[in-house]
Protein backbone atom coordinates (compact mmCIF):
# COMPACT_ATOMS: atom_id res chain seq x y z
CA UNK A 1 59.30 -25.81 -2.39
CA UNK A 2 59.52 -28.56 0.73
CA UNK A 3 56.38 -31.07 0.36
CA UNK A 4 55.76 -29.85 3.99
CA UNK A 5 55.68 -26.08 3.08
CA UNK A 6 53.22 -27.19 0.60
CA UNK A 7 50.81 -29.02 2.61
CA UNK A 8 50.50 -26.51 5.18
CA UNK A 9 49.69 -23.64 2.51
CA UNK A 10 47.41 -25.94 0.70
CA UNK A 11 45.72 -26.29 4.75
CA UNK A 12 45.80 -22.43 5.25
CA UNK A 13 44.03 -21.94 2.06
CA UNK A 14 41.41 -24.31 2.69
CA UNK A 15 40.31 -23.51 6.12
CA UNK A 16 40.58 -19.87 5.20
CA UNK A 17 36.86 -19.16 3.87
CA UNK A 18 35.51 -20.95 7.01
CA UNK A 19 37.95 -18.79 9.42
CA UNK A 20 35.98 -15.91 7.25
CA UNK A 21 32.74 -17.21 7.45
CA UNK A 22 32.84 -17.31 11.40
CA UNK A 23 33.19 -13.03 11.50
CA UNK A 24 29.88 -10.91 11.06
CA UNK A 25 28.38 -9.83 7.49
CA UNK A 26 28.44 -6.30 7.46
CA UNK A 27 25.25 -4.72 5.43
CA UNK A 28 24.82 -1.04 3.77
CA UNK A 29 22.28 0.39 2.75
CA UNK A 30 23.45 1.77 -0.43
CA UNK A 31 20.48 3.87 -1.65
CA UNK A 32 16.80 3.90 -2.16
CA UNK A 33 14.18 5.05 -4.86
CA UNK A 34 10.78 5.72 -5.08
CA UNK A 35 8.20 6.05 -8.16
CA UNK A 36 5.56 7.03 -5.43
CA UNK A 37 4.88 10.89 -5.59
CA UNK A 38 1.51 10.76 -3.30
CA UNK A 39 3.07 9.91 -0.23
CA UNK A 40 5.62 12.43 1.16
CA UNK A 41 6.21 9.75 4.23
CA UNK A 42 7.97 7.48 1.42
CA UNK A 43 9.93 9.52 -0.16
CA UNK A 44 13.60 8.10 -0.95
CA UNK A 45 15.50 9.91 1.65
CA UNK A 46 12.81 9.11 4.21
CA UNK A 47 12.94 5.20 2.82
CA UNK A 48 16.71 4.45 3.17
CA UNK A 49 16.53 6.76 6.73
CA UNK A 50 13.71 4.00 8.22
CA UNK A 51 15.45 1.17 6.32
CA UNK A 52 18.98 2.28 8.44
CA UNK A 53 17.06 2.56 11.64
CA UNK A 54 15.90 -0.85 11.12
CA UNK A 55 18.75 -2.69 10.39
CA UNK A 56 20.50 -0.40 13.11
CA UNK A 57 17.57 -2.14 15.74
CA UNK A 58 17.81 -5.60 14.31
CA UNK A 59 21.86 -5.62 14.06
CA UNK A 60 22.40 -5.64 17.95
CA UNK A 61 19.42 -9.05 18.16
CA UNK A 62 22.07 -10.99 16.41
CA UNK A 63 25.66 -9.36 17.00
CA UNK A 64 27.64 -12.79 15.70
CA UNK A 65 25.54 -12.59 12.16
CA UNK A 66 25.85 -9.14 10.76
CA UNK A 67 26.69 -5.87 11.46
CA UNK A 68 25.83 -2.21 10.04
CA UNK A 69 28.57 -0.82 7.99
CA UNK A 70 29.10 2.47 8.22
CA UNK A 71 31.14 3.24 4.59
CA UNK A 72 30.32 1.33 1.53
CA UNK A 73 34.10 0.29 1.33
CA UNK A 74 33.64 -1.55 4.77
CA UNK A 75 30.48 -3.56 3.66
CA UNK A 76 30.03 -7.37 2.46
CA UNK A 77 26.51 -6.59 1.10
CA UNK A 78 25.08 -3.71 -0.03
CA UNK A 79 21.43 -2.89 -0.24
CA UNK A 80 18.90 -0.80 -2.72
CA UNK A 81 15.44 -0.52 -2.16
CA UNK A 82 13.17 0.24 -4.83
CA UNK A 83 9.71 1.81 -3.87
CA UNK A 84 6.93 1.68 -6.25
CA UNK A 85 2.64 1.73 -6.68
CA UNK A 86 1.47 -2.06 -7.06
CA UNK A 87 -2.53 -1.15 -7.29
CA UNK A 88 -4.15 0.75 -4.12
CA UNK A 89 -0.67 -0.66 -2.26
CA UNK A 90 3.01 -0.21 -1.96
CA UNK A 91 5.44 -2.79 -3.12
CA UNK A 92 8.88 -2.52 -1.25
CA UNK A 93 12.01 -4.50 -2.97
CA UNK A 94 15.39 -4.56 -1.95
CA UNK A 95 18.13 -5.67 -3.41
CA UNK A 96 20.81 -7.18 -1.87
CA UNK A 97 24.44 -7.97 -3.71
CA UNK A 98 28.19 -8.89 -2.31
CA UNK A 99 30.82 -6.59 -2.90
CA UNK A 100 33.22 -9.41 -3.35
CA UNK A 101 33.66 -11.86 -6.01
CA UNK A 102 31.92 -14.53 -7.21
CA UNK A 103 29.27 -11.64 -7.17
CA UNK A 104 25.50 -13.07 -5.88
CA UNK A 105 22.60 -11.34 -5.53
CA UNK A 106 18.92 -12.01 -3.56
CA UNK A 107 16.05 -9.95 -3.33
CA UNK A 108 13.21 -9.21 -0.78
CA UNK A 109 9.51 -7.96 -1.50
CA UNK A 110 6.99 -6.47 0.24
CA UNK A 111 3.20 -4.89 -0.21
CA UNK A 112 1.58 -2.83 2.29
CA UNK A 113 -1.18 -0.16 2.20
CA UNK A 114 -0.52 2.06 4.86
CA UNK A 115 2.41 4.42 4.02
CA UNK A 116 3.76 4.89 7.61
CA UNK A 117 6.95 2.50 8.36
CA UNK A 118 6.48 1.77 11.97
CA UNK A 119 9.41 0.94 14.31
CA UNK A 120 7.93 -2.41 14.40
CA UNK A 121 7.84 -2.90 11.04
CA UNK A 122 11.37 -1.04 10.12
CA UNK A 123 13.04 -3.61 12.66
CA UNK A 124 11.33 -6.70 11.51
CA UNK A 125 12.16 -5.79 7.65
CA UNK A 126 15.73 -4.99 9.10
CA UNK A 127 15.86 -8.63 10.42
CA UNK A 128 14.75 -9.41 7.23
CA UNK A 129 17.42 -7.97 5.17
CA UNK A 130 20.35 -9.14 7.77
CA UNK A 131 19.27 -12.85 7.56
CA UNK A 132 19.33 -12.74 3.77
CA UNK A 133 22.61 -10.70 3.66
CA UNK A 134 24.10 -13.82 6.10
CA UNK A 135 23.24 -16.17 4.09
CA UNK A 136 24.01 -14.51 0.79
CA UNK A 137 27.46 -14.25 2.02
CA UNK A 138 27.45 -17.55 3.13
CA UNK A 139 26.75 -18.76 -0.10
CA UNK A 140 29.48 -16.47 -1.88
CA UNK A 141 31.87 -17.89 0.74
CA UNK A 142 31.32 -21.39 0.24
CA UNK A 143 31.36 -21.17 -3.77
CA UNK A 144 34.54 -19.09 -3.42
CA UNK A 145 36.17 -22.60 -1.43
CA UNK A 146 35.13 -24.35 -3.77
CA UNK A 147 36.70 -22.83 -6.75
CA UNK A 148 40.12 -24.74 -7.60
CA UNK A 149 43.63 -23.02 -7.04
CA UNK A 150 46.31 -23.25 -9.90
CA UNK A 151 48.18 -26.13 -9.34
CA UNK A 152 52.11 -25.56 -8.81
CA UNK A 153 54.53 -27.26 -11.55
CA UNK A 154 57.72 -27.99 -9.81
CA UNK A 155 60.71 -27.85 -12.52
CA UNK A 156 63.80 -29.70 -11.80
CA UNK A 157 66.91 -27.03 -12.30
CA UNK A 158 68.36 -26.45 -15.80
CA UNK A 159 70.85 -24.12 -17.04
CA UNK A 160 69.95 -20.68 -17.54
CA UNK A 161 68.20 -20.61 -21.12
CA UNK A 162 69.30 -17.70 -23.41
CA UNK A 163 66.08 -14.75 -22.81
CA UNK A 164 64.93 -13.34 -26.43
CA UNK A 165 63.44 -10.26 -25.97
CA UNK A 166 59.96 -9.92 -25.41
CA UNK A 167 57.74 -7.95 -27.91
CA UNK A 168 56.93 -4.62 -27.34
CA UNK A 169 53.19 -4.52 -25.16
CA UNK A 170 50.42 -3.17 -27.77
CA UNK A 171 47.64 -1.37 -26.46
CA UNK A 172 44.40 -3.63 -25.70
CA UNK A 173 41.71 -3.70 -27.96
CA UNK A 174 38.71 -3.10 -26.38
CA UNK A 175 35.39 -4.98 -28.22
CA UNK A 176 32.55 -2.63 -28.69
CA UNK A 177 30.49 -2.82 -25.26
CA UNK A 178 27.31 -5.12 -25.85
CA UNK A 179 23.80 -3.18 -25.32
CA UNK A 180 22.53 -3.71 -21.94
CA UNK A 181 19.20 -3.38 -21.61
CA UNK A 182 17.88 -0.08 -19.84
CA UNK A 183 16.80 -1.66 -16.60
CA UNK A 184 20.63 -2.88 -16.02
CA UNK A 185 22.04 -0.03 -17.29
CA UNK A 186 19.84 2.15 -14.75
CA UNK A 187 19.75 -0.21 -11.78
CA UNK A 188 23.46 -1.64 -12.12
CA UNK A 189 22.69 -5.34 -11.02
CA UNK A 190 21.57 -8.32 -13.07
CA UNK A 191 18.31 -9.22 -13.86
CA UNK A 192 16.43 -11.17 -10.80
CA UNK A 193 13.03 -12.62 -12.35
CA UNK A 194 9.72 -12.62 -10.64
CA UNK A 195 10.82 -11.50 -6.48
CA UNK A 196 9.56 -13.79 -4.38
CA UNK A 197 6.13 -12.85 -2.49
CA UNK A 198 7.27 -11.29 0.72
CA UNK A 199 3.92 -9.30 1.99
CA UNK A 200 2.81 -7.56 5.32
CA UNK A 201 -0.10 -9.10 6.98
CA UNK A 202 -2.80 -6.41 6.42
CA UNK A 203 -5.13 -7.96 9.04
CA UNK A 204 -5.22 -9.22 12.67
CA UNK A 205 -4.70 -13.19 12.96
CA UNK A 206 -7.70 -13.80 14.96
CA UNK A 207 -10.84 -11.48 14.90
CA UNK A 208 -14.17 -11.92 16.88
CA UNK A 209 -17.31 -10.37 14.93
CA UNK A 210 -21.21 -9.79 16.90
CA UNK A 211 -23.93 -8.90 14.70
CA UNK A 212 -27.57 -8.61 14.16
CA UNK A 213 -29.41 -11.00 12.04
CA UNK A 214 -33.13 -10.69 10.14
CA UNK A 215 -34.73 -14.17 9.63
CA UNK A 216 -36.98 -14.92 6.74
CA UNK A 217 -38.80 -18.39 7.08
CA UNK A 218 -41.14 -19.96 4.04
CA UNK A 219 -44.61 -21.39 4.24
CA UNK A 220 -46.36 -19.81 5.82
CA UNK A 221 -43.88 -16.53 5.43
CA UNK A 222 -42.20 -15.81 9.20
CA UNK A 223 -40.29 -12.69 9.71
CA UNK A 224 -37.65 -12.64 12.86
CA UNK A 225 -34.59 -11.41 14.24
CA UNK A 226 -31.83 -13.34 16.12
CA UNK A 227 -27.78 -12.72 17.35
CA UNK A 228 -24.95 -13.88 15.09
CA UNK A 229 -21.02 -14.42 16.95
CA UNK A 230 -18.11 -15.17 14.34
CA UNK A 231 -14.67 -16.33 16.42
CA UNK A 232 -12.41 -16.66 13.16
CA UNK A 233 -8.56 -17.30 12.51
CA UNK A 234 -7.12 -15.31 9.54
CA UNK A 235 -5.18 -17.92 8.03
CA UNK A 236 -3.87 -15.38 5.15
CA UNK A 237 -5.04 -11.95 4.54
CA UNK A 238 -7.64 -14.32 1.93
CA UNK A 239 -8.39 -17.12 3.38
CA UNK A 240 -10.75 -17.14 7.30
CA UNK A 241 -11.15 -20.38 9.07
CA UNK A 242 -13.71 -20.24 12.45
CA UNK A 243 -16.92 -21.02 13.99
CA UNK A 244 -20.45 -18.96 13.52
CA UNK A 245 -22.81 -19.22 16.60
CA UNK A 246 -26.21 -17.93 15.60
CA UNK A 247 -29.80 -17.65 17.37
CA UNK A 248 -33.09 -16.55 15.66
CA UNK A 249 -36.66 -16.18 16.25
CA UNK A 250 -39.50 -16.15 13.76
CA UNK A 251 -43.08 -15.38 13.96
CA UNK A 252 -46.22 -14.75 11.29
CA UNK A 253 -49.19 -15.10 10.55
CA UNK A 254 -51.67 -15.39 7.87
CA UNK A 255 -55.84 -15.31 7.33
CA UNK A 256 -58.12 -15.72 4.96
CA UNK A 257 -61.53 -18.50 3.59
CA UNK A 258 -62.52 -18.16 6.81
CA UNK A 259 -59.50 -19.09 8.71
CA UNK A 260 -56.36 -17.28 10.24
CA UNK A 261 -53.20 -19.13 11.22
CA UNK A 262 -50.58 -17.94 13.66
CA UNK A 263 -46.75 -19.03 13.45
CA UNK A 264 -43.38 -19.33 15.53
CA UNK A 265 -40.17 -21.08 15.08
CA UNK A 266 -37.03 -20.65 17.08
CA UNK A 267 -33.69 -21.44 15.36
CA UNK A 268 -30.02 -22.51 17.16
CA UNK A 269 -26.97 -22.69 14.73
CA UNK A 270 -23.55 -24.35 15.83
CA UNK A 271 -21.18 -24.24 12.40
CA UNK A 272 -17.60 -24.33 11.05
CA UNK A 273 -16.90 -21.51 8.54
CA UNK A 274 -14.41 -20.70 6.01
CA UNK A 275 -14.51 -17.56 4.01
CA UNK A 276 -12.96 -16.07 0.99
CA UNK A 277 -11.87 -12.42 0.44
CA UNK A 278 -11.68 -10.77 -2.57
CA UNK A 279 -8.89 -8.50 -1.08
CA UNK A 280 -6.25 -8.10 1.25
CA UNK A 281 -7.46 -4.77 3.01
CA UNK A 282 -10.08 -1.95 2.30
CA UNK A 283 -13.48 -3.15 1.24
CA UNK A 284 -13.22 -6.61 0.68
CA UNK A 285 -16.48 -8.92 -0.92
CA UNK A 286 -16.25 -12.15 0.02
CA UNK A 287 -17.76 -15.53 -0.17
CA UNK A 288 -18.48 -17.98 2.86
CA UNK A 289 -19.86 -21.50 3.74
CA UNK A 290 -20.37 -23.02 6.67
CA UNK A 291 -21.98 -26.25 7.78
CA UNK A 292 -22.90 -27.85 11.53
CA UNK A 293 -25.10 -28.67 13.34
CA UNK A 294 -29.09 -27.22 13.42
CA UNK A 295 -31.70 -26.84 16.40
CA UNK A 296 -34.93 -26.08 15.40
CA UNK A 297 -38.38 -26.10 16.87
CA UNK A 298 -42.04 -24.36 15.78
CA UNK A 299 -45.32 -24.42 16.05
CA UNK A 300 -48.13 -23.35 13.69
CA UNK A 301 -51.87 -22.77 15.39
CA UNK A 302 -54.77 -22.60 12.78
CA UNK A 303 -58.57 -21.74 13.59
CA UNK A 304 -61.89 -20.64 11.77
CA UNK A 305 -65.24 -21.28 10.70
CA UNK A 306 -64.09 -25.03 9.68
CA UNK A 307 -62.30 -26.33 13.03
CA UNK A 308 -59.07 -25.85 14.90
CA UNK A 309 -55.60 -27.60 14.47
CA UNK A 310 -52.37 -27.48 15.90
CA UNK A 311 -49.16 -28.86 14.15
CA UNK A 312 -45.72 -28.84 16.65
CA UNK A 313 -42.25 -29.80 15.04
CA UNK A 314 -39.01 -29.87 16.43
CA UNK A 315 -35.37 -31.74 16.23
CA UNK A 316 -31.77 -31.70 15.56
CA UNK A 317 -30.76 -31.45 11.93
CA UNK A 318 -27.79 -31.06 9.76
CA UNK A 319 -26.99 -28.10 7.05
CA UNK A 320 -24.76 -25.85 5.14
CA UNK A 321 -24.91 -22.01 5.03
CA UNK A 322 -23.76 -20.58 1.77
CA UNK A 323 -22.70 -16.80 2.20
CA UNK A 324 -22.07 -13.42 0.53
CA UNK A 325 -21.00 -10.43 1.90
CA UNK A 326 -18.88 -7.34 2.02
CA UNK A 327 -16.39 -6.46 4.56
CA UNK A 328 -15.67 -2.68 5.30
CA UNK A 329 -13.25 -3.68 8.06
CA UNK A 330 -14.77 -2.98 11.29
CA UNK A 331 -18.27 -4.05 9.84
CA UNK A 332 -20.24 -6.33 7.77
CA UNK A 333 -23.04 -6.73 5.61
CA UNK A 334 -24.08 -10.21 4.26
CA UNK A 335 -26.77 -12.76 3.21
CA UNK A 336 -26.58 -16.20 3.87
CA UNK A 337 -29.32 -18.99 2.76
CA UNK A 338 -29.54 -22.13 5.64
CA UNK A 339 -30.55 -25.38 3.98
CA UNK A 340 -30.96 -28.25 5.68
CA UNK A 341 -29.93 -31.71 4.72
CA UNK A 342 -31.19 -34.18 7.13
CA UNK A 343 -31.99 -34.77 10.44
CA UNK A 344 -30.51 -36.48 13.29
CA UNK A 345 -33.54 -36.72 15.99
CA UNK A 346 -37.21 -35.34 14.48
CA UNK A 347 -40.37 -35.02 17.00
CA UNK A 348 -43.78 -34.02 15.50
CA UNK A 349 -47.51 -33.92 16.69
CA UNK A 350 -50.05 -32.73 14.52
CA UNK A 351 -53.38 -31.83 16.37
CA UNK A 352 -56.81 -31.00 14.42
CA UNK A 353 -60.35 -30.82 13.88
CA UNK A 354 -61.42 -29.56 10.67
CA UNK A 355 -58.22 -27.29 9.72
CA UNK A 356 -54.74 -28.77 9.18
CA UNK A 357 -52.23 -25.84 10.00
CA UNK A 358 -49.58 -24.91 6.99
CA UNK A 359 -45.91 -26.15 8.68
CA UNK A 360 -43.32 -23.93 8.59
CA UNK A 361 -40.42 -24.87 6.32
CA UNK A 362 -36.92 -25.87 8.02
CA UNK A 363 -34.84 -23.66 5.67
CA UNK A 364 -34.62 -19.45 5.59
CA UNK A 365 -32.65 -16.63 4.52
CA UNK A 366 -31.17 -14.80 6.87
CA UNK A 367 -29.58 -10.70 6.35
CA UNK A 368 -27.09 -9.95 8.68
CA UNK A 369 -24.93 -6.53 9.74
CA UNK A 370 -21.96 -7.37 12.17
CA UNK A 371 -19.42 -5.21 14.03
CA UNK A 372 -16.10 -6.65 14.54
CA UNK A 373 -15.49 -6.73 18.57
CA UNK A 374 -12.21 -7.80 19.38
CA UNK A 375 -8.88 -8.57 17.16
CA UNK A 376 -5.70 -10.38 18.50
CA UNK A 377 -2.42 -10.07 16.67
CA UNK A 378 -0.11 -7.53 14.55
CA UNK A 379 -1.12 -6.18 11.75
CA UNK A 380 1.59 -4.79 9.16
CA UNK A 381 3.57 -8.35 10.50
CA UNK A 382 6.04 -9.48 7.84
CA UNK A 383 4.88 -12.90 6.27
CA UNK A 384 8.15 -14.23 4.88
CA UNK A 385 8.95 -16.99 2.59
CA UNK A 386 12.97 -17.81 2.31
CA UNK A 387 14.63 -15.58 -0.16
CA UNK A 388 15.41 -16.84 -3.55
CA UNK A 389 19.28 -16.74 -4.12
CA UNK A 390 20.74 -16.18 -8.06
């Protein structure tokens, strides 16, 4: 063969793959199963049927990247979802493998409680499985260039050598077929490990919660009632980041030896908060803290057979608020303890003749039921990480 011949095959077959790359995955959805038998909207007919009408929605958002087949011949990738209980939720995996050798696979997950597949979330899954199709063929495209072509031995002419006659062909022997374990013999694909975490936000990413607070204060004992407001950001579906705005008033009173004193204390709360939920939806216990800034002011009157006497305190302190609680969604129940640590600015005047009042502590527990008032962003909103590749 001409050196020139040569080169220009050995250029064909090198810029071939990236000639390939440039055209559109196509994508199938192969078939879907389900383990779930309490939820007749997920059953496997009614899976792969969403699962086409989203990749049929998200194809058309990115024409140049991949395409819906419409035979399994005609596909790059072909997909199988797998639909099973993980706890009270769903967990969602497909599978994604090339039709065309080197053979790769990927995988997607995803958990969700509620069993409806919304156009939404069909479509955003369906961009999902396209982008990890696209670059699973990528992948199989690049590691096909790079596998090495038989090199061509050039032979310089010779006389014709005398042909024996080849042996008769014998019929292969086939070794006995290794045991494959039951999940690849069921499922047909290799084994994938642990699928990366690929979840649907269960709750909105910014919720604003308004509640009602009771206010316990010590020494003398002061019952109250105030206003709580809770702006938070939903960093996960766990983890709450925001600001608690609370205002409380306190009043009692005590008598006895001859004496009776009379109480008030007003109380003005400006912390950061970060919580911790047990769970991603349902009823969720959690755990908060929050610490800021404190306002506080009260005033404690005593009078009786002895004398009079006034003591007045007020000032600007510092403190944390450790929290419990429960969340049932669109309310709340929990207890919170406010201890302060210092003070930044302190006034007092004490005032008596005979009688020194009792002074109201700076610290009380405070019981608190909240209603959640407003909630910004989607819910069932894929979260995902980038797709592992085998």
């Amino acid at each position: 063969m001409h050196r020139g011949t040569r080169a220009s095959i050995a250029l064909a077959a090198a810029l071939f793959p990236f000639c390939v790359f440039a055209a559109p995955v196509s994508v199938q959805v192969s078939r879907c199963e389900s383990s779930v038998t309490d939820a007749p909207q997920l059953t496997p007919e009614r899976l792969q049927a969403r699962t086409t009408f989203g990749l049929g929605k998200a194809a058309p958002l990115a024409p140049d990247k991949a395409t819906v087949a419409t035979t399994a011949d005609s596909a790059d990738v072909l997909v199988v979802g797998k639909l099973s209980h993980k706890g009270p939720k769903f967990r969602l995996v497909y599978l994604l493998q090339s039709r065309q050798d080197p053979t790769l696979h990927t995988q997607l997950a995803y958990e969700f409680a509620n069993p409806r597949l919304s156009d939404k979330g069909a479509t955003s899954m369906g961009q999902d499985i396209l982008k990890a199709a696209s670059a699973l063929e990528e992948k199989r495209l690049a590691q096909a260039a790079a596998i090495p072509a038989a090199p061509t031995v050039s032979t310089a002419p010779s006389p014709a050598p005398t042909v024996a006659a080849a042996p008769e062909p014998k019929a292969p022997v086939l070794a006995a077929a290794a045991p494959v374990p039951s999940s690849e013999a069921q499922d047909g694909y290799a084994p994938y490990g642990e699928e990366p975490a690929l979840k649907l936000r269960q709750q909105p990413v910014v919720v604003i919660h308004l509640g009602l607070a009771g206010l316990m204060g010590t020494g003398p004992t002061t019952y109250g009632g105030g206003l709580i407001l809770e702006p938070k950001w939903n960093i996960t579906d766990k983890i709450a980041a925001g600001v608690r705005l609370e205002v409380g008033i306190a009043g009692g009173g005590s008598a006895g030896n001859g004496s009776a004193t009379v109480s008030t204390a007003v109380a003005v709360a400006s912390l950061l908060k970060g919580e911790y939920l047990f769970r991603d939806s349902g009823v969720r216990p959690f755990l908060g803290l929050g610490a800021g800034v404190y306002t506080l002011a009260n005033q404690s009157v005593a009078a009786g057979n002895g004398g009079a006497g006034v003591a007045q305190s007020g000032g600007r302190f510092f403190g944390v608020a450790p929290q419990a609680g429960i969340d049932f969604g669109g309310i709340r129940l929990a207890a919170s303890y406010n201890h302060i640590l210092g003070a930044d600015i302190v006034v007092e005047q004490n005032v008596n003749a005979g009688i020194e009042p009792e002074r109201i502590k700076r610290n009380y527990f405070l019981l608190e039921l909240s209603f959640r008032i407003a909630k910004f962003g989607r819910v069932n909103k894929p979260m995902p990480m980038p797709a592992e590749q085998y």
